[in-house]
Protein backbone atom coordinates (compact mmCIF):
# COMPACT_ATOMS: atom_id res chain seq x y z
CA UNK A 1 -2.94 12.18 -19.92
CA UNK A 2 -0.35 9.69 -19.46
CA UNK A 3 1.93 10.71 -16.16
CA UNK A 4 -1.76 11.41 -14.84
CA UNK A 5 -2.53 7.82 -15.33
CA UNK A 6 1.27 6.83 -14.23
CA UNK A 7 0.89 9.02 -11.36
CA UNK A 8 -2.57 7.00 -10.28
CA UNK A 9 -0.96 4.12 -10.66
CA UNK A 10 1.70 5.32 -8.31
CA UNK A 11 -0.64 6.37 -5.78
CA UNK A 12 -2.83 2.98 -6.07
CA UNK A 13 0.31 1.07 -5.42
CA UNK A 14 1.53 2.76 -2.26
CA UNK A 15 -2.10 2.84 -1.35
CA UNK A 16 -1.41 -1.32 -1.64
CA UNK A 17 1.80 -0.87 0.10
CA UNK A 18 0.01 0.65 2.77
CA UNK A 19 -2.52 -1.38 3.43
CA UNK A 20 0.14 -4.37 3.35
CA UNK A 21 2.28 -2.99 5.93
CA UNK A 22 -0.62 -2.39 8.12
CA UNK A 23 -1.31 -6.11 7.83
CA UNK A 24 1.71 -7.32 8.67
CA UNK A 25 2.25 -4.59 11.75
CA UNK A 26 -1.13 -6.28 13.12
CA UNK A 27 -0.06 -10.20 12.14
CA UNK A 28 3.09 -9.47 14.12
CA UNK A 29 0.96 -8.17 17.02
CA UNK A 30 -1.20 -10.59 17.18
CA UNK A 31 2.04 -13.41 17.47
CA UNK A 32 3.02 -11.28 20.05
């Protein structure tokens, strides 16, 4: 049960990531 729950961690995390960089790629537009 744990690397399941390591492994959602994981996946919430670059799911965080993800959402971050899409932020930033549309901040950086938006200066542009």
């Amino acid at each position: 049960m744990k690397p399941f729950h390591i492994l959602s961690f994981v996946y919430s995390f670059a799911n965080f990531s993800y959402f971050y960089a899409f932020l930033s790629y549309c901040f950086s537009w938006c200066l542009l």
